[in-house]
N, C-alpha and C. Protein backbone atom coordinates (compact mmCIF):
# COMPACT_ATOMS: atom_id res chain seq x y z
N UNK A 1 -70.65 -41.51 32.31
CA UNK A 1 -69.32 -40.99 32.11
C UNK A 1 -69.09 -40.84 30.61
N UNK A 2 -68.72 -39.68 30.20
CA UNK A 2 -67.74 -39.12 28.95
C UNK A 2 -66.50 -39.14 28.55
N UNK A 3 -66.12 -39.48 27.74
CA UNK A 3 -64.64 -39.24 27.21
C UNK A 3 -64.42 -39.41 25.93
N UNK A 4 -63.35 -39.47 25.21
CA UNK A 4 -62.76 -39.34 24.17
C UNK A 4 -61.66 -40.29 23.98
N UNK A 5 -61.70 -40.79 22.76
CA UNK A 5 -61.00 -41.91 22.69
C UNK A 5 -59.83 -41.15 21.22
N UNK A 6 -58.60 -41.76 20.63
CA UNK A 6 -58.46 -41.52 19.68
C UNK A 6 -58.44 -42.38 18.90
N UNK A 7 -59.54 -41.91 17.32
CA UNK A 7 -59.88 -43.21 16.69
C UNK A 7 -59.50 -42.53 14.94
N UNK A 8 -58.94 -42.99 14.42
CA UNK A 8 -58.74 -42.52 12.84
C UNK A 8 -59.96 -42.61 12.26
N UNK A 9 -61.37 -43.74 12.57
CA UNK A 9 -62.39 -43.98 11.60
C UNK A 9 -63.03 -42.50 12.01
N UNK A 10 -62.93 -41.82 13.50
CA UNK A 10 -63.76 -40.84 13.63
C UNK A 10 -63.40 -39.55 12.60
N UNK A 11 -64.46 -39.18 12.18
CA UNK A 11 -64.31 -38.04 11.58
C UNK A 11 -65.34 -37.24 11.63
N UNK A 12 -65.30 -35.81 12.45
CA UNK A 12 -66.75 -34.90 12.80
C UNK A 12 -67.29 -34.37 11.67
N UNK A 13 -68.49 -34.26 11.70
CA UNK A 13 -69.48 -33.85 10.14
C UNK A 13 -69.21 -32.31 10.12
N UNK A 14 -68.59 -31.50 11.06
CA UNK A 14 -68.86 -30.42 10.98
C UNK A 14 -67.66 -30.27 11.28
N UNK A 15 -66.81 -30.46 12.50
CA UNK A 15 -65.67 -29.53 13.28
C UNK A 15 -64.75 -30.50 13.12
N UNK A 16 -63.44 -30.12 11.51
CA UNK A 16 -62.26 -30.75 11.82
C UNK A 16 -60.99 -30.73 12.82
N UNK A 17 -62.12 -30.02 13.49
CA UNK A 17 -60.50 -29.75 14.98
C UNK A 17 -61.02 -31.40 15.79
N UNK A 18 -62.26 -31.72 15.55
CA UNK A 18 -62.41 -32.74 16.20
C UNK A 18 -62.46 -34.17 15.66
N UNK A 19 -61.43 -33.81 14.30
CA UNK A 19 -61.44 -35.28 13.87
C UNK A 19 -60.31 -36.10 13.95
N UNK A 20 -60.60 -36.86 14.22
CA UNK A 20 -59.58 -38.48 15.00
C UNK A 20 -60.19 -38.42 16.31
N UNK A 21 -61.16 -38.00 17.01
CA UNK A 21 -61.56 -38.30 18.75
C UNK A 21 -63.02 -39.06 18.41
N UNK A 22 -63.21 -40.13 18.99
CA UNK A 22 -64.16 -40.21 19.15
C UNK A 22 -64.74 -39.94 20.42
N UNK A 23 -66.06 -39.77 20.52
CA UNK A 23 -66.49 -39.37 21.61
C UNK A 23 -67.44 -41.24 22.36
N UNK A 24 -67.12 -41.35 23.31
CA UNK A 24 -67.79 -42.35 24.14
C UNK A 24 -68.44 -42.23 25.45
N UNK A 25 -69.48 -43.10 25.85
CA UNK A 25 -69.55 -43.15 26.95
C UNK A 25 -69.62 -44.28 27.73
N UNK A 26 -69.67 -44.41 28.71
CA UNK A 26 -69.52 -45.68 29.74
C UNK A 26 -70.42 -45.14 31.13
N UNK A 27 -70.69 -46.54 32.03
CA UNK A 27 -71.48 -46.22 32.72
C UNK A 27 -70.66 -46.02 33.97
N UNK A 28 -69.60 -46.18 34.13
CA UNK A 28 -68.87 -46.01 35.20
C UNK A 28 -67.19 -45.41 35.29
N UNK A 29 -66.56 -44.90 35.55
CA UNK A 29 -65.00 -44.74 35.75
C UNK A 29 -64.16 -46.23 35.04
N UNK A 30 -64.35 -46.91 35.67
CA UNK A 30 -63.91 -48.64 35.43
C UNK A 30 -64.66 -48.85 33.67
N UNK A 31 -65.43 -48.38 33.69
CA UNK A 31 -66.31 -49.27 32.27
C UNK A 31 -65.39 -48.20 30.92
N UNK A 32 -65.43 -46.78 31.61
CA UNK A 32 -64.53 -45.94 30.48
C UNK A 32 -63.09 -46.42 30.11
N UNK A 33 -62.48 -46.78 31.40
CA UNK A 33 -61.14 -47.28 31.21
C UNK A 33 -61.04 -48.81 30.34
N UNK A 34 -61.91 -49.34 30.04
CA UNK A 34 -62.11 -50.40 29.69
C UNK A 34 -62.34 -49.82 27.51
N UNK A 35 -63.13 -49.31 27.89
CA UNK A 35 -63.42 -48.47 26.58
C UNK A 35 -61.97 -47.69 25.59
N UNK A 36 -61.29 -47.07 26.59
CA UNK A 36 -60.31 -46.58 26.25
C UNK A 36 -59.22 -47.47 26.01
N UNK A 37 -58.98 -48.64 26.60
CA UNK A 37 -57.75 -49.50 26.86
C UNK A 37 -58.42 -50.33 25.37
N UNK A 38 -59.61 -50.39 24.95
CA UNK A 38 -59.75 -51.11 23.90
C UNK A 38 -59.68 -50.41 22.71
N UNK A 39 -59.77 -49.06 22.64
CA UNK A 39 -59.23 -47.77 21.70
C UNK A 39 -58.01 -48.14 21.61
N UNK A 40 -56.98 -48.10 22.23
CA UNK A 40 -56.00 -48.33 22.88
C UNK A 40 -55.41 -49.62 21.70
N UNK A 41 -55.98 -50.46 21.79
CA UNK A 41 -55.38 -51.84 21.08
C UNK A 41 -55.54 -51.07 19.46
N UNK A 42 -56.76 -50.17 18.98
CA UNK A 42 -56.66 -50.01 17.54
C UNK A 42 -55.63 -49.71 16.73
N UNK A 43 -54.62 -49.59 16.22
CA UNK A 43 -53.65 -48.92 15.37
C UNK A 43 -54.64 -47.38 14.93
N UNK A 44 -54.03 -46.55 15.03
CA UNK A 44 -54.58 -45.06 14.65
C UNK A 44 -53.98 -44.53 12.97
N UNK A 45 -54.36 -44.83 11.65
CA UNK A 45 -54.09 -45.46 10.71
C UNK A 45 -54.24 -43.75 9.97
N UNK A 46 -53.09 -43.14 9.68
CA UNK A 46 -53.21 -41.63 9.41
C UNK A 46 -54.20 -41.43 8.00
N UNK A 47 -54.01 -42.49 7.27
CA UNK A 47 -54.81 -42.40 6.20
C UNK A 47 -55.97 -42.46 6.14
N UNK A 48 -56.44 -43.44 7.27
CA UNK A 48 -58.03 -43.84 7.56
C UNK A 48 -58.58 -42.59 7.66
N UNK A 49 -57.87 -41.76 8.51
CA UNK A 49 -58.27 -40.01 8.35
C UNK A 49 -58.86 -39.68 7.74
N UNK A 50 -57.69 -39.31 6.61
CA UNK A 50 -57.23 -38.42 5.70
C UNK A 50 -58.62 -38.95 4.56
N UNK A 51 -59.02 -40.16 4.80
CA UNK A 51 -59.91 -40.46 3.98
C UNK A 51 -61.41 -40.06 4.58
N UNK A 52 -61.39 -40.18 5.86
CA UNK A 52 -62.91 -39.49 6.14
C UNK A 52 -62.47 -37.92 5.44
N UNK A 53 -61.37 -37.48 5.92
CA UNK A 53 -61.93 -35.57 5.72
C UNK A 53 -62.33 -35.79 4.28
N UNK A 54 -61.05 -36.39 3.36
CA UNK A 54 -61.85 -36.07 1.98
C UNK A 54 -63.40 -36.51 1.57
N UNK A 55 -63.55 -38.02 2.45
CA UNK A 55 -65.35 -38.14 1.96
C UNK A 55 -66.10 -37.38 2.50
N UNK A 56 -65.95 -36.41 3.81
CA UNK A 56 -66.81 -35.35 4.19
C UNK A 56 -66.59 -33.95 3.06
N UNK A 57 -65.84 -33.73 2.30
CA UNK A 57 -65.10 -33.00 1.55
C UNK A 57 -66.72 -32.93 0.46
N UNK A 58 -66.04 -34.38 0.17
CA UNK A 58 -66.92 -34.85 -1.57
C UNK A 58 -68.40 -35.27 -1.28
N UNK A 59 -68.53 -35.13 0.26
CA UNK A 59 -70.21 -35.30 0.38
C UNK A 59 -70.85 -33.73 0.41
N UNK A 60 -70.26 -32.87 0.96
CA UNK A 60 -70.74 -31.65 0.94
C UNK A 60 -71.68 -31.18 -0.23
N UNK A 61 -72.23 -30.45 -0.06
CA UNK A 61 -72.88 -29.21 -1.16
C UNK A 61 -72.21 -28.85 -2.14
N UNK A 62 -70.89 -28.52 -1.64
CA UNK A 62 -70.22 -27.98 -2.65
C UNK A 62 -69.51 -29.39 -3.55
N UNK A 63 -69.41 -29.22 -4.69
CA UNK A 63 -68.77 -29.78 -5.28
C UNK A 63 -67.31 -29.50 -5.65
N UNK A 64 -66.36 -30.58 -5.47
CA UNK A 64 -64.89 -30.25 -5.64
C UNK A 64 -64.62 -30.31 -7.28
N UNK A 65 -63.91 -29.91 -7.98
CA UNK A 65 -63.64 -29.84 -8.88
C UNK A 65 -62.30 -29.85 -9.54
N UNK A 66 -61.32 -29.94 -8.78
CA UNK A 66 -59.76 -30.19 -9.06
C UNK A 66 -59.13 -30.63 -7.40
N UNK A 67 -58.05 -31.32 -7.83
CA UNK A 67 -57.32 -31.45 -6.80
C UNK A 67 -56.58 -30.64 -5.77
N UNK A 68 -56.36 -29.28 -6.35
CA UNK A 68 -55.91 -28.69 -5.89
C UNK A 68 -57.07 -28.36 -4.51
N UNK A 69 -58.17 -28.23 -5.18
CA UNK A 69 -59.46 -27.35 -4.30
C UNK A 69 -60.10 -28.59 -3.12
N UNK A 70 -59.90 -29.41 -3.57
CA UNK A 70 -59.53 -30.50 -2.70
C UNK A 70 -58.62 -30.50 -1.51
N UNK A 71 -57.63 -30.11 -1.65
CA UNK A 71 -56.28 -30.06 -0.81
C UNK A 71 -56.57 -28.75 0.04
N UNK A 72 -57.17 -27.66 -0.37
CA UNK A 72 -57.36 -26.56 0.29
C UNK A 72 -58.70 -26.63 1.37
N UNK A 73 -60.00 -27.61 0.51
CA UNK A 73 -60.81 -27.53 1.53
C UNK A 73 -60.45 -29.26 2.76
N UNK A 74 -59.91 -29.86 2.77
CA UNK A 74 -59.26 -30.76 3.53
C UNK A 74 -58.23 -30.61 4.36
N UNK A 75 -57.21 -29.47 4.42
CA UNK A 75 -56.04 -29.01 4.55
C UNK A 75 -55.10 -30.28 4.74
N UNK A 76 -55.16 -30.75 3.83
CA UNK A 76 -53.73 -32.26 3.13
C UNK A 76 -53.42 -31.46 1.78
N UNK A 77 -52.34 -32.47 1.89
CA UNK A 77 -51.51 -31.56 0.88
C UNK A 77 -51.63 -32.87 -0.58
N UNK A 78 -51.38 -32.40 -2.13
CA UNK A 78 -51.91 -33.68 -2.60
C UNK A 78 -51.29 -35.27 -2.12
N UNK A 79 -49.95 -35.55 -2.08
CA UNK A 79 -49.16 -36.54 -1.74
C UNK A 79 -50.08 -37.30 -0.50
N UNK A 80 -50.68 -36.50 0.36
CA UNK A 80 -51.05 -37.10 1.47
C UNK A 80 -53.11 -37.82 1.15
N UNK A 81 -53.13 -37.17 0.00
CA UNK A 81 -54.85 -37.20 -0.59
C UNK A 81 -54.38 -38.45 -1.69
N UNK A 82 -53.14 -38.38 -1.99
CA UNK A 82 -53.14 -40.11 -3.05
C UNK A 82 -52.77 -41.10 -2.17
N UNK A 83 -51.93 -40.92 -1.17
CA UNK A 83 -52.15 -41.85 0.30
C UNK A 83 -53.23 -42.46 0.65
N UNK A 84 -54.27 -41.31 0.94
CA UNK A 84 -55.28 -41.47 1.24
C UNK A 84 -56.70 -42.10 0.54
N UNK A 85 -56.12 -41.78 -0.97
CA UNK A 85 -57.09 -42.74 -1.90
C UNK A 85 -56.87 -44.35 -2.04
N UNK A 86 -55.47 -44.09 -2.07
CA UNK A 86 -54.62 -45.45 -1.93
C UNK A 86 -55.49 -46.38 -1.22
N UNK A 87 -54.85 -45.85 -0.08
CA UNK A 87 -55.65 -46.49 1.37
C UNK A 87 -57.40 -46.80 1.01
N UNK A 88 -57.71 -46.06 1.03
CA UNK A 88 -58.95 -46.49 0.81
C UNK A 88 -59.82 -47.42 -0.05
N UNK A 89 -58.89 -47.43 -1.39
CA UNK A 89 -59.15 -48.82 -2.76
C UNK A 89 -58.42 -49.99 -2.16
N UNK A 90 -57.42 -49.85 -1.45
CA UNK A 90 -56.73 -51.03 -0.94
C UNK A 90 -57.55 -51.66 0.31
N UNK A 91 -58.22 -51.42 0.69
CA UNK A 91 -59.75 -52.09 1.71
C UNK A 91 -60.98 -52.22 1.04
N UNK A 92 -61.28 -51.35 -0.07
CA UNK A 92 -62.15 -51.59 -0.79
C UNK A 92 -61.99 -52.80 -1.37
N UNK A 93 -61.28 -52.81 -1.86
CA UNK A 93 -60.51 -54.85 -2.44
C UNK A 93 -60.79 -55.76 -2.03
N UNK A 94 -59.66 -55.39 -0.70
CA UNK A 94 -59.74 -56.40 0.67
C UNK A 94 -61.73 -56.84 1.37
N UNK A 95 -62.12 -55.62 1.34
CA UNK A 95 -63.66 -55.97 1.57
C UNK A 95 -64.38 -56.94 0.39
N UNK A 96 -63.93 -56.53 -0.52
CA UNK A 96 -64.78 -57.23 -1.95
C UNK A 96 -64.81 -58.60 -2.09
C-alpha cells in the first residue's frame, strides 16, 4: 500500500508541486493508517519548507546570486526566505 502523508521535512528534488507530501508505504490498509495517524502527531512547520525549497534552490547548478533571484526561483517572497533562514540557524544551535 501507497500513500502520502503531509510532512514539511519533505521536499521533492525535482517537482515543487510535490513538496510538503511525503510519499510512504505500508504493508497493509491498517499499517498505512498507522503511518498516517503518526504524520498526523508531527506539527507541519511552514518554515521547515520554505527551508528545503531554498536548500534545493542553493544546491542546484545554477548558482543564486541575490535575493531577489532567490525569491523568484523558490516562489517565497523575501520576508518568508528570512523566516525561513531564521528557522533554520535556530535548530542549527539547538542541534550544536
Amino acid at each position: 500500500m501507497r500513500g502520502h502523508v503531509a510532512d514539511s521535512s519533505a521536499v521533492h528534488p525535482d517537482d515543487p508541486l510535490h513538496d510538503g507530501l511525503r510519499r510512504v508505504t505500508a504493508c497493509c490498509e491498517a499499517h498505512l493508517e498507522l503511518v498516517r495517524a503518526a504524520y498526523r502527531q508531527r506539527p507541519f512547520v511552514q518554515e521547515e519548507l520554505w527551508a528545503g525549497k531554498i536548500s534545493r534552490v542553493l544546491t542546484s547548478r545554477r548558482p543564486v546570486l541575490a535575493l531577489r533571484e532567490l525569491a523568484c526561483r523558490t516562489g517565497l517572497d523575501e520576508p518568508d526566505i528570512r523566516r525561513a533562514i531564521a528557522w533554520h540557524n535556530e535548530r542549527r544551535r539547538m542541534d550544536a
